[in-house]
Protein backbone atom coordinates (compact mmCIF):
# COMPACT_ATOMS: atom_id res chain seq x y z
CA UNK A 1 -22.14 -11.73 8.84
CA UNK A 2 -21.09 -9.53 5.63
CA UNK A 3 -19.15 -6.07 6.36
CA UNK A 4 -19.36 -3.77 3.37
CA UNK A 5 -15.88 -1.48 2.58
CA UNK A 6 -15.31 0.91 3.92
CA UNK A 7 -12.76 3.47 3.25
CA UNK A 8 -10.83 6.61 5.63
CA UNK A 9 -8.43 9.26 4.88
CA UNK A 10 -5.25 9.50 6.88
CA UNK A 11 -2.59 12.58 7.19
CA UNK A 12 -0.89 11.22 4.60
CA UNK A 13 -2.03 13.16 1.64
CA UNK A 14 -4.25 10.86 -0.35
CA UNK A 15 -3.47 7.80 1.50
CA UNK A 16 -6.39 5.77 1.95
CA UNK A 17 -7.39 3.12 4.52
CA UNK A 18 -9.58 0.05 3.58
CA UNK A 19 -11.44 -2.43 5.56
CA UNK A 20 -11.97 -4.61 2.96
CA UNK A 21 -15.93 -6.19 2.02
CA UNK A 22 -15.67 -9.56 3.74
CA UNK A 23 -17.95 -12.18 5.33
CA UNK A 24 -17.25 -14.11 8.63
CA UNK A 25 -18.53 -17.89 8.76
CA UNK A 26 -16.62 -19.30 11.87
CA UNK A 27 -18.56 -22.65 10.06
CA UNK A 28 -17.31 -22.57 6.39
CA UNK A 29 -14.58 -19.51 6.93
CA UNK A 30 -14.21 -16.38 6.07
CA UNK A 31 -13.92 -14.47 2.61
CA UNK A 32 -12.62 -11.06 1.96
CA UNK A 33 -13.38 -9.35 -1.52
CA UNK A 34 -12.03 -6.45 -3.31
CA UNK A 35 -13.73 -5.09 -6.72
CA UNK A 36 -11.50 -3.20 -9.03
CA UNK A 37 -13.99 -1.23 -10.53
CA UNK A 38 -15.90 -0.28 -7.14
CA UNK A 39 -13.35 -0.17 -4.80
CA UNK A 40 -10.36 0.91 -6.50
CA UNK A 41 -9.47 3.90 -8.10
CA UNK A 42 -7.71 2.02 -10.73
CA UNK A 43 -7.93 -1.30 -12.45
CA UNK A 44 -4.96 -3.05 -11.57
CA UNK A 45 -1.60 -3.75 -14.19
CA UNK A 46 0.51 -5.79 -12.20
CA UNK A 47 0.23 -7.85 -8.99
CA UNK A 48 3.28 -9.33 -6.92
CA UNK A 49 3.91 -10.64 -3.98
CA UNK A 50 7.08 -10.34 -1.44
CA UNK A 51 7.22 -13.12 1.09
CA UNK A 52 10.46 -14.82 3.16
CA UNK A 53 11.66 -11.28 4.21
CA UNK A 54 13.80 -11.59 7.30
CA UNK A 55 12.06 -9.28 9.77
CA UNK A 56 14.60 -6.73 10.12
CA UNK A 57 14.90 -6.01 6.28
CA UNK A 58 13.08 -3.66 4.45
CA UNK A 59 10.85 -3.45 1.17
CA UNK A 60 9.90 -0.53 -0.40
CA UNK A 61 11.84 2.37 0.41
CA UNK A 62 10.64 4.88 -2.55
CA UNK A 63 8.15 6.48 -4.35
CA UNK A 64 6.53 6.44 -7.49
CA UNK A 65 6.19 8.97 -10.29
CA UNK A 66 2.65 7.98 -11.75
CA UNK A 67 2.35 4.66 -10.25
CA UNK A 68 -0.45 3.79 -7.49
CA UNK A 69 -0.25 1.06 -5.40
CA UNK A 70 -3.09 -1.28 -3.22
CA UNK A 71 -1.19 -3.32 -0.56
CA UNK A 72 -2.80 -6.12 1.38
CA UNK A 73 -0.58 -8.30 4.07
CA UNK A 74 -2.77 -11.66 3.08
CA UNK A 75 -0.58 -13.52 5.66
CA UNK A 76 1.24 -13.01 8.56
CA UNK A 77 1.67 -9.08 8.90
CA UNK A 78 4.47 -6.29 8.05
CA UNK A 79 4.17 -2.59 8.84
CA UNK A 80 4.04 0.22 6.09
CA UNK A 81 5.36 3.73 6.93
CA UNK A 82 3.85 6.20 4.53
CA UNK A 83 5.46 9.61 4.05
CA UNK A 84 4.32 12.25 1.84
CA UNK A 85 7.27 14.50 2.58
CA UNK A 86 5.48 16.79 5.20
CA UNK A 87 3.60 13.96 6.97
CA UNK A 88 4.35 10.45 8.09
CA UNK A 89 2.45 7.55 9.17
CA UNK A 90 2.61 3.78 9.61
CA UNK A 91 0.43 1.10 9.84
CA UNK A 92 0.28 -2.40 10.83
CA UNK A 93 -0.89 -4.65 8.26
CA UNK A 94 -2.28 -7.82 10.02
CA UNK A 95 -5.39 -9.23 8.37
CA UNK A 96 -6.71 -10.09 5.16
CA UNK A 97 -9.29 -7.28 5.02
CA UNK A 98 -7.22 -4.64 5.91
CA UNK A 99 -5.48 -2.62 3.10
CA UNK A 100 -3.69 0.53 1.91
CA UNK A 101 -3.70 2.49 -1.16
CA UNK A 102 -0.83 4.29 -1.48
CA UNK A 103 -1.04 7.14 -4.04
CA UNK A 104 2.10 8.54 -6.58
CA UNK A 105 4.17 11.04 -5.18
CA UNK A 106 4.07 8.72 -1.34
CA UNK A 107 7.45 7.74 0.22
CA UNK A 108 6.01 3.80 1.42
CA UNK A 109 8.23 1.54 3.33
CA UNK A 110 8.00 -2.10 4.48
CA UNK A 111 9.14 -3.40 7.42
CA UNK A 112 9.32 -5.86 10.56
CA UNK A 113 7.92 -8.73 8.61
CA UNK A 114 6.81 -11.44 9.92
CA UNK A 115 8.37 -14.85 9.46
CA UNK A 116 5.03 -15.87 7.17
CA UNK A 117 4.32 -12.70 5.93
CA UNK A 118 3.01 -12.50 2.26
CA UNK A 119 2.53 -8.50 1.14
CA UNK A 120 0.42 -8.69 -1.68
CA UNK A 121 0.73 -5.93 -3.69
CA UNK A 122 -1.71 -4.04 -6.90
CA UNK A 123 -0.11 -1.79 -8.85
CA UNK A 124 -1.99 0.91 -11.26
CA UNK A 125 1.03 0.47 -14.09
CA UNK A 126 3.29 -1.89 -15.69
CA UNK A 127 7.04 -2.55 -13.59
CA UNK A 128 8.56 1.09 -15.36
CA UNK A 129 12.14 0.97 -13.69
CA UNK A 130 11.90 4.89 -14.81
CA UNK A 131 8.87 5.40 -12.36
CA UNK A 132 10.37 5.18 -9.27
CA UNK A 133 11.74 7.46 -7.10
CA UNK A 134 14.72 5.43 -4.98
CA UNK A 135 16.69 8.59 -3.14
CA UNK A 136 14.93 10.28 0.13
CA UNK A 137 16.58 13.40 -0.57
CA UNK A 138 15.52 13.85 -4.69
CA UNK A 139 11.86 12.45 -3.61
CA UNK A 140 11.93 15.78 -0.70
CA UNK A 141 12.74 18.27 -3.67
CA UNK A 142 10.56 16.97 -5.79
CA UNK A 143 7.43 17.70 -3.04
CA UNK A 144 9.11 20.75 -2.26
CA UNK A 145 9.39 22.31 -5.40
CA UNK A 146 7.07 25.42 -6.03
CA UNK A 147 4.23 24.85 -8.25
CA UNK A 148 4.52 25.57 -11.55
CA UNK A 149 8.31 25.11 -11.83
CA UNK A 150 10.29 21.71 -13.42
């Protein structure tokens, strides 16, 4: 049976939801397929992986200036907690066809990791250590600040 992607808005602004295109053969197994061009609204720069977390660390914890980001828990499962500095969500990533795209400007965190979790994640830019956003409190006034000003 093949399930086509499909895609939903949360309260998050522009966070998206995916249920990724995938096929179930409970004969040959299953297959789960993401296009860049189609699904994605980028083509992806960089791909990593975290894995061997101990399940009461975090990952994450910060934003990104320009950056978008495409996570996918490919095994085991971790949550993500999504925060665009008026709303918050989080999300339990469990399954191979089940993904978020976090947008720039997005507080994302990582956490309760399983033992054999793998977080796959797609990134819209290069690693720019100048990108990210790493303090809660300078992320808030930068959301915060009136349009218009620097």
């Amino acid at each position: 049976m093949i399930h086509e992607t499909s895609i939903e808005s949360c309260s998050v602004r522009g966070v998206r939801l995916y249920e990724l295109r995938h096929v179930v053969d409970h004969v040959r197994g299953h297959l789960a397929a993401l296009e860049f061009t189609r699904d994605l609204p980028f083509v992806p720069q960089r791909i990593f992986l975290t894995h061997g977390i101990p399940s009461q660390q975090t990952r994450g914890e910060h934003a990104h200036l320009e950056c978008e980001q495409f996570l996918v828990c490919v095994h085991g499962e971790c949550h993500l907690r999504v925060d665009d500095g008026e709303k918050r969500e989080e999300f339990c990533l469990n399954r191979p066809t089940f993904g978020v795209l976090v947008p720039s400007m997005v507080w994302a965190v990582e956490h309760l990791h399983s033992s054999d979790s793998v977080l796959m994640v797609l990134a819209s830019r290069p690693y720019e250590a100048e990108d990210y956003i790493r303090d809660y409190d300078r992320f808030l006034a930068m959301v915060n600040q009136p349009k218009g000003t620097s």
